[in-house]
N, C-alpha and C. Protein backbone atom coordinates (compact mmCIF):
# COMPACT_ATOMS: atom_id res chain seq x y z
N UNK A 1 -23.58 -2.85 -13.66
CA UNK A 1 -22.90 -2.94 -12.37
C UNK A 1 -23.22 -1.68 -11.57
N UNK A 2 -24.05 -2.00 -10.26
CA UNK A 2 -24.17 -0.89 -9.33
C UNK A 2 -22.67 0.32 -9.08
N UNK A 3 -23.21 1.32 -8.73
CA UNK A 3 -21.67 2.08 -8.16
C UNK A 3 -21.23 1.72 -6.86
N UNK A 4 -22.18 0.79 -6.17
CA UNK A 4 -21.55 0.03 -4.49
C UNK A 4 -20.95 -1.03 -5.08
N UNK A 5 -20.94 -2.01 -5.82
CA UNK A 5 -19.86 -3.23 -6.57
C UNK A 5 -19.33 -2.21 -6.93
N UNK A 6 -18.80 -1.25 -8.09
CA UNK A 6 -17.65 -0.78 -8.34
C UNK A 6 -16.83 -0.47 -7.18
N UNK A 7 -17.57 0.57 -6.25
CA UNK A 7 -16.80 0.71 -5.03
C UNK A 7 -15.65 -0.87 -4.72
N UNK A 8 -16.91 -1.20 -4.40
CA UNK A 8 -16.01 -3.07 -3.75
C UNK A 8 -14.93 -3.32 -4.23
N UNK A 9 -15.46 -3.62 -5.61
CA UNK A 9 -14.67 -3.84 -6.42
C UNK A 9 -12.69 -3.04 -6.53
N UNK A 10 -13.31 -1.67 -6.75
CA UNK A 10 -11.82 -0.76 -6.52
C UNK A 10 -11.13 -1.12 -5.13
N UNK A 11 -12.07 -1.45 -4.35
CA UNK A 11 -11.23 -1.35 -2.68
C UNK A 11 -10.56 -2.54 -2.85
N UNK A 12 -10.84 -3.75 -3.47
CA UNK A 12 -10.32 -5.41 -3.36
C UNK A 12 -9.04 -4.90 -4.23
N UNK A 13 -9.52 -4.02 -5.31
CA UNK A 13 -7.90 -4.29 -6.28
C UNK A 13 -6.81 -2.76 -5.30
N UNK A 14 -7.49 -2.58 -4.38
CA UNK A 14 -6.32 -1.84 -3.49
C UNK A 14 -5.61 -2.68 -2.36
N UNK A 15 -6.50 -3.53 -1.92
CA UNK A 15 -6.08 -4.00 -1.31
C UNK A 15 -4.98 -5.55 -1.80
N UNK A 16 -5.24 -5.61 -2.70
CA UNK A 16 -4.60 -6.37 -3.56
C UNK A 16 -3.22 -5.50 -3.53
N UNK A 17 -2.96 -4.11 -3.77
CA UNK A 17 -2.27 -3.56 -4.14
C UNK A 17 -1.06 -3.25 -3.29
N UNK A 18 -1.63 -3.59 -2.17
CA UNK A 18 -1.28 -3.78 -0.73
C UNK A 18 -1.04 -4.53 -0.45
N UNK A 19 -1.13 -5.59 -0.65
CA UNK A 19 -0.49 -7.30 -0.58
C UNK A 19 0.96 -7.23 -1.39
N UNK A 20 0.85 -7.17 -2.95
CA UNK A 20 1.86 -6.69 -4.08
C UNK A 20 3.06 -6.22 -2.85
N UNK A 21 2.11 -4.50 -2.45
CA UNK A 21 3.49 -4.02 -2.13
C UNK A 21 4.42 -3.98 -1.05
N UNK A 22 3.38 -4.96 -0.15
CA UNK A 22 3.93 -5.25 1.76
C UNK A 22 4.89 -6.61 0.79
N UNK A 23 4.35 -7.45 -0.03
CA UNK A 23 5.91 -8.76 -0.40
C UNK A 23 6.93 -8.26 -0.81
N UNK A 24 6.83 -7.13 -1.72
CA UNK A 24 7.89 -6.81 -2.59
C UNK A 24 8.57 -5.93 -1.37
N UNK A 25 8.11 -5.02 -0.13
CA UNK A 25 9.00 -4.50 0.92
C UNK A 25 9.52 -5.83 1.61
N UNK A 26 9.07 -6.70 2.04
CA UNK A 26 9.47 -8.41 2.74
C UNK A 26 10.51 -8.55 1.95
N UNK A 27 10.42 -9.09 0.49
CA UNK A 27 11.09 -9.54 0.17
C UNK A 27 12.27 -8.48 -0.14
N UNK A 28 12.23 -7.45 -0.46
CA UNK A 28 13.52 -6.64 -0.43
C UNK A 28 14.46 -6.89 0.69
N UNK A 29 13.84 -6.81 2.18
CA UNK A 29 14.42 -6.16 3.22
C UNK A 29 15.02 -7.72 3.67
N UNK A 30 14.56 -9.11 3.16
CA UNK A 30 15.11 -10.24 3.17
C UNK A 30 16.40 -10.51 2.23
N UNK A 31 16.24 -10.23 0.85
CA UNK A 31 17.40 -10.34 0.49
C UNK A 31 18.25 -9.50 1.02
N UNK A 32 18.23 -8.13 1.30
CA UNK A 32 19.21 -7.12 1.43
C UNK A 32 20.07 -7.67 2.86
N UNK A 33 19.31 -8.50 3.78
CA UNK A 33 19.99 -9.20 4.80
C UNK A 33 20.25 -10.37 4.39
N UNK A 34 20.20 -11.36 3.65
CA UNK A 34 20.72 -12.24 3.19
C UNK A 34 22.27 -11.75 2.61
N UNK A 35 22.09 -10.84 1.73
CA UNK A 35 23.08 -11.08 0.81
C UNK A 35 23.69 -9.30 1.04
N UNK A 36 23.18 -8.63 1.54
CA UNK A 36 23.58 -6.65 1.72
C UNK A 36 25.02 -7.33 2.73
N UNK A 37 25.23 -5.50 2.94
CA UNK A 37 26.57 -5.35 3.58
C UNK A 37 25.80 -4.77 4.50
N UNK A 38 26.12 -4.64 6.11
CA UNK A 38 25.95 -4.29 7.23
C UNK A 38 27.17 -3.05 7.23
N UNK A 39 26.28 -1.73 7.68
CA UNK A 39 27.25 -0.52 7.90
C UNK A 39 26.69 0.31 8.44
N UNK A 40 27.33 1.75 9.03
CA UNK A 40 26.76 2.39 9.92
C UNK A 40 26.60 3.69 9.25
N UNK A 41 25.44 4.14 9.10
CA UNK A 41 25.23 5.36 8.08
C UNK A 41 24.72 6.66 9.16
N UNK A 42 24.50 7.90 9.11
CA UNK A 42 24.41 8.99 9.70
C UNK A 42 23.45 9.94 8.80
N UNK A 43 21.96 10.51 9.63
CA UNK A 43 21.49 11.13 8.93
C UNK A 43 21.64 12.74 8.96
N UNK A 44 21.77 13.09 7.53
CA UNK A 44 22.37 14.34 7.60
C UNK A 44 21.02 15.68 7.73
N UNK A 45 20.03 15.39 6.79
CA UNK A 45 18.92 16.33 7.24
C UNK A 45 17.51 15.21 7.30
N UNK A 46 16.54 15.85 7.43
CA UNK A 46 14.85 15.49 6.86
C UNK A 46 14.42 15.94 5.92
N UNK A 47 14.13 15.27 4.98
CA UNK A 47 13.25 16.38 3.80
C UNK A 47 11.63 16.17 3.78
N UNK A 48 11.29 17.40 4.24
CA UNK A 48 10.08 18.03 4.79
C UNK A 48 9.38 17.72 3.20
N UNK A 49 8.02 16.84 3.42
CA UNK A 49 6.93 16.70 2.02
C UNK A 49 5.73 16.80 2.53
N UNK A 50 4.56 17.36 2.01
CA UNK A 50 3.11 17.59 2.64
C UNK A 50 2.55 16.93 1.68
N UNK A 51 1.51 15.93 1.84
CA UNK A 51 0.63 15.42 1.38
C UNK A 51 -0.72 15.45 2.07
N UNK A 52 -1.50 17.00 1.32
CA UNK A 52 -2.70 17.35 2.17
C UNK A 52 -1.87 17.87 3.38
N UNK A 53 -2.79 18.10 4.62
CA UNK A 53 -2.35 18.94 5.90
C UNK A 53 -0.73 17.90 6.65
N UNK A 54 -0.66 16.90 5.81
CA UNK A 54 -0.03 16.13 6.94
C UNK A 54 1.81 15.99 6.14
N UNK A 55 2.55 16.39 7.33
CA UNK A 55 3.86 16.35 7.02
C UNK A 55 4.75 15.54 6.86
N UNK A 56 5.33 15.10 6.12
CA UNK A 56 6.29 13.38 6.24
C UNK A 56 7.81 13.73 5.97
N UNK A 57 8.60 13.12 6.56
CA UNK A 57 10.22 13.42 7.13
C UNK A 57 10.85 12.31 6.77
N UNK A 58 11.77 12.41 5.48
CA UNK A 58 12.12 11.49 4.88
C UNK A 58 13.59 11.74 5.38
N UNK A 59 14.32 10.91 5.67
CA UNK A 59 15.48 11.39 6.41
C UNK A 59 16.80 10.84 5.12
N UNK A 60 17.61 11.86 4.77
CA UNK A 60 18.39 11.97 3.64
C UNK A 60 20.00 11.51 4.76
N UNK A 61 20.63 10.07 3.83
CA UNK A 61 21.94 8.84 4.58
C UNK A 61 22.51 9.23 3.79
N UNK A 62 23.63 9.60 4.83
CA UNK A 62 24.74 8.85 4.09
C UNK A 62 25.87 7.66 4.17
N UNK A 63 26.16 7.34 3.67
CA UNK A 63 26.98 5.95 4.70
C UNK A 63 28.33 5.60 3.68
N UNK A 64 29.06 4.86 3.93
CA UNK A 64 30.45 4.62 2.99
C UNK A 64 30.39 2.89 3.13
N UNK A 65 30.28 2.47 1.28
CA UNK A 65 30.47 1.55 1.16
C UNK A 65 31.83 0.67 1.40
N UNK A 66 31.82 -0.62 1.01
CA UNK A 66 33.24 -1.15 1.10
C UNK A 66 34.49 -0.97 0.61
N UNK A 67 34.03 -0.27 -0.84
CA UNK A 67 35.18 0.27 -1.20
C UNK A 67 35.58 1.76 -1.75
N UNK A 68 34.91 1.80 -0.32
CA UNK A 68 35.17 3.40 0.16
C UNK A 68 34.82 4.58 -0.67
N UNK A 69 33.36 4.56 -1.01
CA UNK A 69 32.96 5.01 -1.97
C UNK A 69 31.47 5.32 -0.93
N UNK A 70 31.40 7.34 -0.70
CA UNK A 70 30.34 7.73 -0.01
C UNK A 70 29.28 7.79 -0.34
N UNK A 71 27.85 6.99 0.21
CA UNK A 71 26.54 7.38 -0.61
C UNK A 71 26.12 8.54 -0.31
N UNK A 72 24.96 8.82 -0.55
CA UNK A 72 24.45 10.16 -0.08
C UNK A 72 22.82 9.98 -0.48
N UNK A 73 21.86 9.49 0.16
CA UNK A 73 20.71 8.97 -0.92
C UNK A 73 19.44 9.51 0.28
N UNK A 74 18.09 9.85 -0.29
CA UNK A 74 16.45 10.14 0.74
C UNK A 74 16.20 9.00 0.45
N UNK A 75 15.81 8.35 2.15
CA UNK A 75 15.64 6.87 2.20
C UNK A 75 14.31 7.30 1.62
N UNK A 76 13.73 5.92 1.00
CA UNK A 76 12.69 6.04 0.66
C UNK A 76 11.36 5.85 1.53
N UNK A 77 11.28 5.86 2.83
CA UNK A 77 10.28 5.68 3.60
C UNK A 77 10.24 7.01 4.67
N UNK A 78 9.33 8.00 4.32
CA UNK A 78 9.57 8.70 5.15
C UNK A 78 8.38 8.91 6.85
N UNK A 79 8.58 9.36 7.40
CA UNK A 79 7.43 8.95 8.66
C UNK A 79 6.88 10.49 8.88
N UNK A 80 5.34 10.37 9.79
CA UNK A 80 4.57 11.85 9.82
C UNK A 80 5.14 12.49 11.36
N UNK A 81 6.37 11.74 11.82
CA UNK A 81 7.03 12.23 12.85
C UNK A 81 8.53 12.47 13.00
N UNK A 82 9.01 13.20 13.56
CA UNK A 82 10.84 13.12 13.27
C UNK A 82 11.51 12.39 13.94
N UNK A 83 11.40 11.34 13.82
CA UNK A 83 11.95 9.90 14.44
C UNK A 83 13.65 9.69 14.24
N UNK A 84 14.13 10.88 13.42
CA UNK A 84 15.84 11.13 13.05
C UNK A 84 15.92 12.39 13.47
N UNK A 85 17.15 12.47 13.80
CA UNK A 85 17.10 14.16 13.44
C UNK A 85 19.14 14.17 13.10
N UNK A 86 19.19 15.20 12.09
CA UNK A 86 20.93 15.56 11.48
C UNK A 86 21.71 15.07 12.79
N UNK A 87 22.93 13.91 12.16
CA UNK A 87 23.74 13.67 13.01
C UNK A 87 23.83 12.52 13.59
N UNK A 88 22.35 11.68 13.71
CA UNK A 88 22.15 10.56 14.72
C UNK A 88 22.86 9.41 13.50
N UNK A 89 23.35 8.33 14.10
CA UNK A 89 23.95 7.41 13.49
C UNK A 89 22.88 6.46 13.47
N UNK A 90 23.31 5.78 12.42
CA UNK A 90 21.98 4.15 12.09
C UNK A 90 22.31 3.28 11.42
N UNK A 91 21.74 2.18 11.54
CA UNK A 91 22.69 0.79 11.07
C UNK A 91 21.69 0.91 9.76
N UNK A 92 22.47 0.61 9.03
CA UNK A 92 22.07 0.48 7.36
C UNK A 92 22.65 -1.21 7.01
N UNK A 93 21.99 -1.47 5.91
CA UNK A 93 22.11 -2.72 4.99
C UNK A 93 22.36 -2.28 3.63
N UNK A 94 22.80 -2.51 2.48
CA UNK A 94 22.93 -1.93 1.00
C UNK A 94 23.40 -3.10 0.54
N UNK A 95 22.79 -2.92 -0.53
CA UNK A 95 22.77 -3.98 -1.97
C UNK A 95 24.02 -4.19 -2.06
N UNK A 96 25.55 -4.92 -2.58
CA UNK A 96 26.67 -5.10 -3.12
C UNK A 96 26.64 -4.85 -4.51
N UNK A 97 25.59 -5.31 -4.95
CA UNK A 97 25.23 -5.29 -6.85
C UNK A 97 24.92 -3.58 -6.66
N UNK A 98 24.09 -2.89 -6.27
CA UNK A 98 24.01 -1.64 -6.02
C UNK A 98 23.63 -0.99 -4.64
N UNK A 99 24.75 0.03 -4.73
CA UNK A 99 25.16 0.59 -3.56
C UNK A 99 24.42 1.53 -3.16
N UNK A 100 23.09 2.20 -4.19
CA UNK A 100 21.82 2.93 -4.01
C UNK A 100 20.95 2.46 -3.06
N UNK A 101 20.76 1.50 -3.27
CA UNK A 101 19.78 0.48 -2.88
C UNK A 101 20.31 0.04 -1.56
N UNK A 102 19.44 0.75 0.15
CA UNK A 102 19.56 -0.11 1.34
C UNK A 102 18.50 0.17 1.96
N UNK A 103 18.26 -0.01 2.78
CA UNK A 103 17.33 0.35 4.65
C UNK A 103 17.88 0.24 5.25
N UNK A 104 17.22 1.04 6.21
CA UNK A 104 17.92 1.23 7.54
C UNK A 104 17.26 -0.08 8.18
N UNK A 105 17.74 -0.45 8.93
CA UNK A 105 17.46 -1.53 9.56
C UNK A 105 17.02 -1.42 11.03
N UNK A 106 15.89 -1.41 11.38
CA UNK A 106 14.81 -1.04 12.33
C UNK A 106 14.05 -1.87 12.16
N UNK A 107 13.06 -1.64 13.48
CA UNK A 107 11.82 -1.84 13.73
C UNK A 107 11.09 -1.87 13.04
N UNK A 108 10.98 -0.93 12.35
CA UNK A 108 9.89 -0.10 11.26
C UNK A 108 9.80 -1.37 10.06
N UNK A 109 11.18 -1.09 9.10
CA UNK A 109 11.65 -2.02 8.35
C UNK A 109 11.26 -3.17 8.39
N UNK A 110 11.56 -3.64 9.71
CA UNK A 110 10.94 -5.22 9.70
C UNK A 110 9.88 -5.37 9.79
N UNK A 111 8.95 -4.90 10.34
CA UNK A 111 7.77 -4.31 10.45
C UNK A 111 6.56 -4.19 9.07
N UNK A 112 7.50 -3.16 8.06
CA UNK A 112 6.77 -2.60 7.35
C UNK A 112 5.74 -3.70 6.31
N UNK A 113 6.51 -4.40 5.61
CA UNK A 113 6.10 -5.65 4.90
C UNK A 113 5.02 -6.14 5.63
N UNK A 114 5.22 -7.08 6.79
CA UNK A 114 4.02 -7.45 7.08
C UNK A 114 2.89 -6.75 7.61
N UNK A 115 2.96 -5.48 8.16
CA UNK A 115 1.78 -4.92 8.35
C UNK A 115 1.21 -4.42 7.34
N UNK A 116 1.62 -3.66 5.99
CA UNK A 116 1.39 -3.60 4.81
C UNK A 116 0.54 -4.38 4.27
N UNK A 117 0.67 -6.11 4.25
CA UNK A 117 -0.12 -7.32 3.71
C UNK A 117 -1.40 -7.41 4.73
N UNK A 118 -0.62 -7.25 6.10
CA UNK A 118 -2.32 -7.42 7.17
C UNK A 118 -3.33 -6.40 6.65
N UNK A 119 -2.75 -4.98 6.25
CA UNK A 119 -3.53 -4.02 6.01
C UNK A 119 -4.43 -4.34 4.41
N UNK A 120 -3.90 -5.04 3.75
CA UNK A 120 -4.18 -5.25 2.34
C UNK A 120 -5.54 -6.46 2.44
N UNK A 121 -4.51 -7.42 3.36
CA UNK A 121 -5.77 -8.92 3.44
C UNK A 121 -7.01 -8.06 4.26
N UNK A 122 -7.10 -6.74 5.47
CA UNK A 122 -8.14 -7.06 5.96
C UNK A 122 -9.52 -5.66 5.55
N UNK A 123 -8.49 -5.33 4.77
CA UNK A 123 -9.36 -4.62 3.40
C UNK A 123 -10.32 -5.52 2.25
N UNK A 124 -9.53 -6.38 1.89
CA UNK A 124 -10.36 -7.52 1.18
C UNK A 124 -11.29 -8.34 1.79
N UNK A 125 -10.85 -8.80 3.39
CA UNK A 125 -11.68 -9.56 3.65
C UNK A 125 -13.08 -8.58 4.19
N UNK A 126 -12.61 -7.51 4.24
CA UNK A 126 -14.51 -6.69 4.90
C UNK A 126 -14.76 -5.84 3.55
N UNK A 127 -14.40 -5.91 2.55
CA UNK A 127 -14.88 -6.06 1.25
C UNK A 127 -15.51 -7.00 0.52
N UNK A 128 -15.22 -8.26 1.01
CA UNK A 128 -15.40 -9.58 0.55
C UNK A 128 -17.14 -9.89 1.74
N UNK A 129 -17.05 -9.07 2.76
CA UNK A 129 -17.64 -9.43 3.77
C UNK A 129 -19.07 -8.49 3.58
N UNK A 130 -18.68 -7.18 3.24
CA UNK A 130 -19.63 -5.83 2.02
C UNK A 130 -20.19 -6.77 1.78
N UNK A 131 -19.96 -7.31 0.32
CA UNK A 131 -20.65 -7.87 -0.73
C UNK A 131 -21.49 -8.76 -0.53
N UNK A 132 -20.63 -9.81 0.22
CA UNK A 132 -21.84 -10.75 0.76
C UNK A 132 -22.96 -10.69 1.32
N UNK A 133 -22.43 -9.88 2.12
CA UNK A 133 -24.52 -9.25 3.75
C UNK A 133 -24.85 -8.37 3.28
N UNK A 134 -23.79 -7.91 1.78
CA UNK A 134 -25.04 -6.47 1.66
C UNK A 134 -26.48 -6.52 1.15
N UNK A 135 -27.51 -5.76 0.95
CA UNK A 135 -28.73 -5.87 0.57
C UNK A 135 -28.95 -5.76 -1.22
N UNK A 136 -27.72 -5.13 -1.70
CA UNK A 136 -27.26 -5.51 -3.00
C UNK A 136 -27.44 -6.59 -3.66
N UNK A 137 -27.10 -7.16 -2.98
CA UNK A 137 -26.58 -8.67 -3.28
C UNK A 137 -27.64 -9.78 -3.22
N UNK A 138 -29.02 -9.39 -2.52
CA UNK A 138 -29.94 -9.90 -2.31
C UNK A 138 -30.85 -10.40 -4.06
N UNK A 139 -30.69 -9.81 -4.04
CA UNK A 139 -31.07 -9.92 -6.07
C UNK A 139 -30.62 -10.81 -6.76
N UNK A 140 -29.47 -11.50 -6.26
CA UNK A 140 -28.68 -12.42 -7.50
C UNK A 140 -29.59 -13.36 -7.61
């Protein structure tokens, strides 16, 4: 196997990987509105992470469940801009089975899942598209 098919090859099972993980954000952010509690949570700081030169701002909720019991949790999606800042209020969703477990409920959120899968399918398909016209491939 050439090292341009391996290439291919690795990029399809990323983009695969990317499909996986834009359903499993869909489908989270669907049940959690199906079946979550609607509440109004407040972010208290950003927690500043560098990956390489670039900065990401994970904004650390807290919010009070139904039975009055305060979370305190770093959402897990953080952005390379400060789109929160300490203080601002935000509508949250959280699990009932667990009270760890919410999103904020945005744009973004709804968002995230399917652009995730577009990004995954159109990795595969000009991978899929590589292989075919490449001059590689001329040999089979």
């Amino acid at each position: 196997m050439s090292n341009e098919i391996l290439i291919l090859l690795v990029t399809v099972l990323i983009g695969v990987a990317l499909i996986l993980l834009g359903n499993y954000k869909r489908i989270q952010r669907n049940r959690l509105i199906a079946s979550g509690i609607r509440t109004e949570g407040t972010i208290l700081s950003l927690e500043e992470s560098y990956d390489g030169q670039t900065a990401t701002y994970a904004p650390i909720v807290s919010y009070t469940t139904l039975q009055n019991e305060t979370v305190t949790r770093k959402y897990s999606i953080g952005l390379s801009n400060k789109a929160y800042k300490p203080g601002d209020s935000i509508d949250i969703i959280y699990d009932t089975k667990n009270n760890n477990e919410f999103i904020i409920d945005n744009k973004l959120t709804k968002l995230l899942g399917p652009v995730i899968i577009a990004i995954g399918g159109v990795i595969i398909l000009f991978s899929s598209l590589q292989y075919f016209f490449h001059p590689f491939n001329s040999n089979l």
